[in-house]
Protein backbone atom coordinates (compact mmCIF):
# COMPACT_ATOMS: atom_id res chain seq x y z
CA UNK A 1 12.06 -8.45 -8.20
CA UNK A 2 10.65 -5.02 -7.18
CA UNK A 3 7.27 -4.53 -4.67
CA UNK A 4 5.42 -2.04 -6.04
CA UNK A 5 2.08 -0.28 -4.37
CA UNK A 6 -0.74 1.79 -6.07
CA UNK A 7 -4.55 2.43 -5.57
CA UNK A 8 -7.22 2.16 -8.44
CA UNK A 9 -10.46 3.60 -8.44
CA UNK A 10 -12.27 -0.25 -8.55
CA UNK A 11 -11.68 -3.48 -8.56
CA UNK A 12 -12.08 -3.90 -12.46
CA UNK A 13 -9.22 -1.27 -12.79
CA UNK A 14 -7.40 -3.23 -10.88
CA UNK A 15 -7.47 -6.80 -12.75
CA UNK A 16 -7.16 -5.32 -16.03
CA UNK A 17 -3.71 -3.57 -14.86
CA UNK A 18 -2.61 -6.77 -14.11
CA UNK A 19 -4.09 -8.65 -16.86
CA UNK A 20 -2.10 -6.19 -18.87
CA UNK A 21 1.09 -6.54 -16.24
CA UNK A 22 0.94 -10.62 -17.16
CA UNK A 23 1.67 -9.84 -20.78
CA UNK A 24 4.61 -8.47 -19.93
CA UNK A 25 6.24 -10.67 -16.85
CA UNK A 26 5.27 -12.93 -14.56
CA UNK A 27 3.78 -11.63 -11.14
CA UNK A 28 5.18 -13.18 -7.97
CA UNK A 29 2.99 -11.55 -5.46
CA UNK A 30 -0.34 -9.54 -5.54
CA UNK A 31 -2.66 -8.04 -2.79
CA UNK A 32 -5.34 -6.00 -3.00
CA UNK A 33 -7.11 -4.21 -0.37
CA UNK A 34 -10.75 -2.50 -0.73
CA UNK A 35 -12.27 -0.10 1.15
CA UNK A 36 -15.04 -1.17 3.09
CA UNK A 37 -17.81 1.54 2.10
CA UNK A 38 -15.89 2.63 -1.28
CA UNK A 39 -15.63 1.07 -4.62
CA UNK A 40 -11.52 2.25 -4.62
CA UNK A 41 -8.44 -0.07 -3.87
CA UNK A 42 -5.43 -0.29 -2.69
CA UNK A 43 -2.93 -3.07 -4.41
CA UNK A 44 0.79 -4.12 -3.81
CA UNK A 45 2.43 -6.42 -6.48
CA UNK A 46 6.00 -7.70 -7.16
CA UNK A 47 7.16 -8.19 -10.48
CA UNK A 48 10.20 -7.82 -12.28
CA UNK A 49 9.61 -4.67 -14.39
CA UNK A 50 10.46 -1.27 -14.08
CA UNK A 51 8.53 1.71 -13.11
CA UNK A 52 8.74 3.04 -16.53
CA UNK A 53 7.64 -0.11 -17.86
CA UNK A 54 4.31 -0.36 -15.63
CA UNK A 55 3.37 3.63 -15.82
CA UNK A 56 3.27 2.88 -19.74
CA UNK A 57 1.09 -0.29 -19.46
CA UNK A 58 -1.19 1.73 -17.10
CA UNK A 59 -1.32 4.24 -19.70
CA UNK A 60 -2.10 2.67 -22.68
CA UNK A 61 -5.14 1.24 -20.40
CA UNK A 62 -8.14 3.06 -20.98
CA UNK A 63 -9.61 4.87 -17.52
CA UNK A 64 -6.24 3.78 -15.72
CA UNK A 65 -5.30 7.23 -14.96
CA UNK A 66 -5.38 6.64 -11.16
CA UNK A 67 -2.97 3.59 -11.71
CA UNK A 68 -0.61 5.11 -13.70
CA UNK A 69 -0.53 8.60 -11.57
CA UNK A 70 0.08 6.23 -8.48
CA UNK A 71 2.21 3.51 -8.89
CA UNK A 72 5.41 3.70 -6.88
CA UNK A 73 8.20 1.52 -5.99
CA UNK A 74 7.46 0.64 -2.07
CA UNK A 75 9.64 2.06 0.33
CA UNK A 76 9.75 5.52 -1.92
């Protein structure tokens, strides 16, 4: 399993990521943090997928640039 972080520009951009991520794997662990004045998020999530595998379900998401552009294995 791999912890991966990455920020999205609202909450809805958020849950369909991992809508799309659940098609694909089961996820062990999600958080998701939003700013307080801001519509924009941070989220963490651990799944067993690979980078690749996430930036090209982020892609083929429409308006999840910010995911895609962001996601990165924690600890890079």
């Amino acid at each position: 399993m791999r912890k991966y972080g990455f920020r999205a520009e609202c909450l809805h951009d958020v849950f369909t990521f991992v809508a799309a991520v659940t098609e694909h794997s089961r996820i062990i662990d999600l958080r998701v943090k939003q700013d307080p004045i801001f519509p924009d998020c941070d989220a963490w999530l651990v799944v067993d997928l690979t980078l690749k595998e996430l930036k090209k379900i982020a892609r083929d998401i429409q308006d999840a640039h910010i995911v895609e552009e962001s996601i990165a294995l924690e600890g890079d």
